[in-house]
N, C-alpha and C. Protein backbone atom coordinates (compact mmCIF):
# COMPACT_ATOMS: atom_id res chain seq x y z
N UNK A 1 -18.33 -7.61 92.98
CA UNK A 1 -18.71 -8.29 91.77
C UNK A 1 -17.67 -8.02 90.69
N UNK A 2 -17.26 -8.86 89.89
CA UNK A 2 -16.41 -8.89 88.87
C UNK A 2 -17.11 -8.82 87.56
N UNK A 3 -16.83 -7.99 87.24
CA UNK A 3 -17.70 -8.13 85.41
C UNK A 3 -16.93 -8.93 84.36
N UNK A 4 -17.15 -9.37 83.73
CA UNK A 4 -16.62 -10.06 82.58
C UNK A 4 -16.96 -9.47 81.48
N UNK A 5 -15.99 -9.46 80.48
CA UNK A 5 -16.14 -9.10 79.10
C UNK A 5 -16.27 -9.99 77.97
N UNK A 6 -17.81 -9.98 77.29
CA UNK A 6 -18.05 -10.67 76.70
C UNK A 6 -17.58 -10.79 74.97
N UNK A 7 -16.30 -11.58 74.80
CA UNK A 7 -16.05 -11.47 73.44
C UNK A 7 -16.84 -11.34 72.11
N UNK A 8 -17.28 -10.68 71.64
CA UNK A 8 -18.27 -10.82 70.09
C UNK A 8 -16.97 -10.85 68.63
N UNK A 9 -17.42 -12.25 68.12
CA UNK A 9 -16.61 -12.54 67.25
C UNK A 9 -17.16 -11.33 66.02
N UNK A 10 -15.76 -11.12 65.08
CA UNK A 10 -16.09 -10.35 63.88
C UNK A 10 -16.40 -12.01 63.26
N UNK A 11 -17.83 -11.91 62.50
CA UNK A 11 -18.37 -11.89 61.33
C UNK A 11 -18.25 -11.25 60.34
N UNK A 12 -17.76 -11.83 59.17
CA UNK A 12 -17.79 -11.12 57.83
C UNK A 12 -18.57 -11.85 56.84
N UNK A 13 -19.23 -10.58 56.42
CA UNK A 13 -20.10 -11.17 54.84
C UNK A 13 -19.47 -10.96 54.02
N UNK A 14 -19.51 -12.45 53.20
CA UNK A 14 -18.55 -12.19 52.23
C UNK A 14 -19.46 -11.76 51.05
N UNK A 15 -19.06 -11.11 49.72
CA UNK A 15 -19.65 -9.98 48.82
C UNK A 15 -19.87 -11.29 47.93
N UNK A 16 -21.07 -10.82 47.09
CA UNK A 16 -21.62 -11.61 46.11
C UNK A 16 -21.38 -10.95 44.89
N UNK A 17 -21.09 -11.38 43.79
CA UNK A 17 -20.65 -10.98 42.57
C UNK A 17 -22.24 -10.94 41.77
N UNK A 18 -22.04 -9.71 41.18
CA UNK A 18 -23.62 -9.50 40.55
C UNK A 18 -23.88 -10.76 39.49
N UNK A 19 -22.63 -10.88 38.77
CA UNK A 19 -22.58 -11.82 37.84
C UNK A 19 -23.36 -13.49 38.48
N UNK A 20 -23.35 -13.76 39.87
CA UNK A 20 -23.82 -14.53 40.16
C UNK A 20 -25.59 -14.30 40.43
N UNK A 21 -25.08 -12.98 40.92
CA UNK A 21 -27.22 -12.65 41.09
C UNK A 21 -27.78 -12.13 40.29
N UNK A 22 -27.22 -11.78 39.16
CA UNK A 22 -28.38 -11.36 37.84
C UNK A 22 -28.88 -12.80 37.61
N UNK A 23 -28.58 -13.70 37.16
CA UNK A 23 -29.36 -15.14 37.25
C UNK A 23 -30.49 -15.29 37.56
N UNK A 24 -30.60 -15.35 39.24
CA UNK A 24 -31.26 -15.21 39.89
C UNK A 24 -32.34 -13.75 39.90
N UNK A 25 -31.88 -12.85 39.89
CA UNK A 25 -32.77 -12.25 39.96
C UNK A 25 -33.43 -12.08 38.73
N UNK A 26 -32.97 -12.80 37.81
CA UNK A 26 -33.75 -12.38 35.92
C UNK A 26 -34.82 -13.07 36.55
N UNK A 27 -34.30 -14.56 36.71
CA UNK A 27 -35.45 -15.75 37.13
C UNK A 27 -36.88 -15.46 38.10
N UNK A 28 -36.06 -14.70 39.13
CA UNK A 28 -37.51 -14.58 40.00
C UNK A 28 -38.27 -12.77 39.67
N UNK A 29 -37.65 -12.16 38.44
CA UNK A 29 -38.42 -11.20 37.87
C UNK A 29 -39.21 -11.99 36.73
N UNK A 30 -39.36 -12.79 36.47
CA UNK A 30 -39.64 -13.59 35.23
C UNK A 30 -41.16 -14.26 35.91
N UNK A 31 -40.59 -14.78 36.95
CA UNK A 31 -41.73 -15.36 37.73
C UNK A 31 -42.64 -14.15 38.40
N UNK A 32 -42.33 -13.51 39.08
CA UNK A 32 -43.03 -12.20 39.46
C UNK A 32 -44.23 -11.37 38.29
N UNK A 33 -43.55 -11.39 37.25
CA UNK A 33 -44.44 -10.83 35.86
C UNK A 33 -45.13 -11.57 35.30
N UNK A 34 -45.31 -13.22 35.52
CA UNK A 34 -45.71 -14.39 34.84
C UNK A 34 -46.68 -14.15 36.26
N UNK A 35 -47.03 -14.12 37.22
CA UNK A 35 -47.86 -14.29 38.30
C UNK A 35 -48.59 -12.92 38.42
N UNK A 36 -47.87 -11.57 38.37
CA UNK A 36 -48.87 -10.67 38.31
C UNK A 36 -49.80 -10.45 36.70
N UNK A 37 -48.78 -10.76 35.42
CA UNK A 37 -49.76 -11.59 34.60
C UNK A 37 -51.40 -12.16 34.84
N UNK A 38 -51.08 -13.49 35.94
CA UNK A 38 -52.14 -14.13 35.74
C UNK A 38 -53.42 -13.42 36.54
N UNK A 39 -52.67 -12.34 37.81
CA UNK A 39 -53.57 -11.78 38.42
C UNK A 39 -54.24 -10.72 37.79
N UNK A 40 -53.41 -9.89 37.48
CA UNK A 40 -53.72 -8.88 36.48
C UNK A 40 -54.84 -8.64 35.45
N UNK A 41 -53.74 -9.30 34.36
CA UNK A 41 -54.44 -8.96 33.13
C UNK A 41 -55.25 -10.59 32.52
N UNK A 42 -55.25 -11.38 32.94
CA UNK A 42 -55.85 -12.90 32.35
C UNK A 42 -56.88 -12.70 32.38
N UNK A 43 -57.93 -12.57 31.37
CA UNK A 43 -59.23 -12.88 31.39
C UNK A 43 -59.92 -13.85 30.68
N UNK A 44 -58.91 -14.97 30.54
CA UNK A 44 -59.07 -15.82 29.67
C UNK A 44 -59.53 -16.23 27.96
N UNK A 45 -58.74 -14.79 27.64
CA UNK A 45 -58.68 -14.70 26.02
C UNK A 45 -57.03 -15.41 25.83
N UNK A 46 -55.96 -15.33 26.17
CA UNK A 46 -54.93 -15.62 25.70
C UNK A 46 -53.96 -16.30 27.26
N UNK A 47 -55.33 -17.26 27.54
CA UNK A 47 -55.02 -18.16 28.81
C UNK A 47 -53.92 -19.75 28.04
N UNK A 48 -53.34 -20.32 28.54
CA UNK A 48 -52.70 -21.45 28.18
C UNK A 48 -54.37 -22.58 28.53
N UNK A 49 -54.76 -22.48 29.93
CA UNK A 49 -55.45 -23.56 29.90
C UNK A 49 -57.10 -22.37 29.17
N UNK A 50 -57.99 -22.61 28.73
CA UNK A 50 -58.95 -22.21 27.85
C UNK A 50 -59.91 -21.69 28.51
N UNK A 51 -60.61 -20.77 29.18
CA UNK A 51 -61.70 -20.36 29.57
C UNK A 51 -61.15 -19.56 30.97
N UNK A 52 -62.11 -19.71 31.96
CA UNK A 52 -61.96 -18.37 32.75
C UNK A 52 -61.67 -19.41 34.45
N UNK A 53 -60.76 -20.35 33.99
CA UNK A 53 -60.47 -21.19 35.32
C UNK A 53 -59.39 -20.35 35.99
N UNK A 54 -58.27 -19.93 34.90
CA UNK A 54 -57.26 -18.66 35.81
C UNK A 54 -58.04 -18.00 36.37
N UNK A 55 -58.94 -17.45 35.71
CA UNK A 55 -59.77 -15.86 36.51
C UNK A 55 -60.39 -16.15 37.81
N UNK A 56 -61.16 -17.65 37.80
CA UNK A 56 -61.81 -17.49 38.88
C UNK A 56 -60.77 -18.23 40.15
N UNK A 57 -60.17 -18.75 39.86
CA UNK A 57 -58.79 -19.28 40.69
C UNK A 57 -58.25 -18.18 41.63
N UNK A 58 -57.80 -17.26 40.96
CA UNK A 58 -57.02 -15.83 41.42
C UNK A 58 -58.15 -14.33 41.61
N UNK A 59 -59.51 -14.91 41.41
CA UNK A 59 -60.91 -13.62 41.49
C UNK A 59 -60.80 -13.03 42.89
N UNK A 60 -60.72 -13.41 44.02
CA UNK A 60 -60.63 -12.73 45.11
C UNK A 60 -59.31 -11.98 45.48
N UNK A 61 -58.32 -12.49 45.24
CA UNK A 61 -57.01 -11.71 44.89
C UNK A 61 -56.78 -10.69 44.14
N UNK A 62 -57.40 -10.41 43.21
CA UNK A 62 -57.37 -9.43 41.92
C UNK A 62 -58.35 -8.14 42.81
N UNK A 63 -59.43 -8.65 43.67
CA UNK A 63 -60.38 -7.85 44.18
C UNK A 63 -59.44 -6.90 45.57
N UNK A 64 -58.74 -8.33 46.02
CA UNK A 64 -57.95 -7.45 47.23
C UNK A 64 -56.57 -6.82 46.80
N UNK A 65 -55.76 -6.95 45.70
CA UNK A 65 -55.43 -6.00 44.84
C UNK A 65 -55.51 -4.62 44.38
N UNK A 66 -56.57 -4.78 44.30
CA UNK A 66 -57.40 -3.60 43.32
C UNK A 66 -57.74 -3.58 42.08
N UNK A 67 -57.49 -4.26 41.10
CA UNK A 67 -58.02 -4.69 40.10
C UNK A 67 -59.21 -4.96 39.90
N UNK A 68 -59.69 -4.31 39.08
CA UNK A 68 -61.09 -4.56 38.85
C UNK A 68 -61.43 -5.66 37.61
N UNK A 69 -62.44 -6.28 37.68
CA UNK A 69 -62.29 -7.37 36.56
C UNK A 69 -63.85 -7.43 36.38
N UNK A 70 -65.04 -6.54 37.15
CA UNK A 70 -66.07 -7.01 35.94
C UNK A 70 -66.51 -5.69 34.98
């Protein structure tokens, strides 16, 4: 039997400049705090839409969380 040697090409990652991923990552920390926001702390005193439609939207989530909300 003859074995063969199987070539594995070099791959290179090329480096990302932070300057390009602070952007990005401001953006999806922005969104992250705007969503644990609504899970969190919303009890519909200082809701955009008026009453307790966030709360009960996101109520079983907040429970499997750990948050307590009554």
């Amino acid at each position: 039997m003859s074995q063969t040697a199987v070539a594995i090409p070099d791959v290179e990652i090329p480096p990302i400049p932070v300057a390009e991923l602070a952007p990005w990552a401001g953006f999806v920390f922005l969104i992250a705090a705007i969503v644990l926001f609504f899970i969190s702390a919303d009890q519909g005193a200082v809701s955009i839409p008026s009453g307790n439609a966030i709360h009960e939207w996101v109520h079983d989530g907040r429970h499997l969380l750990g948050f307590p909300c009554h």
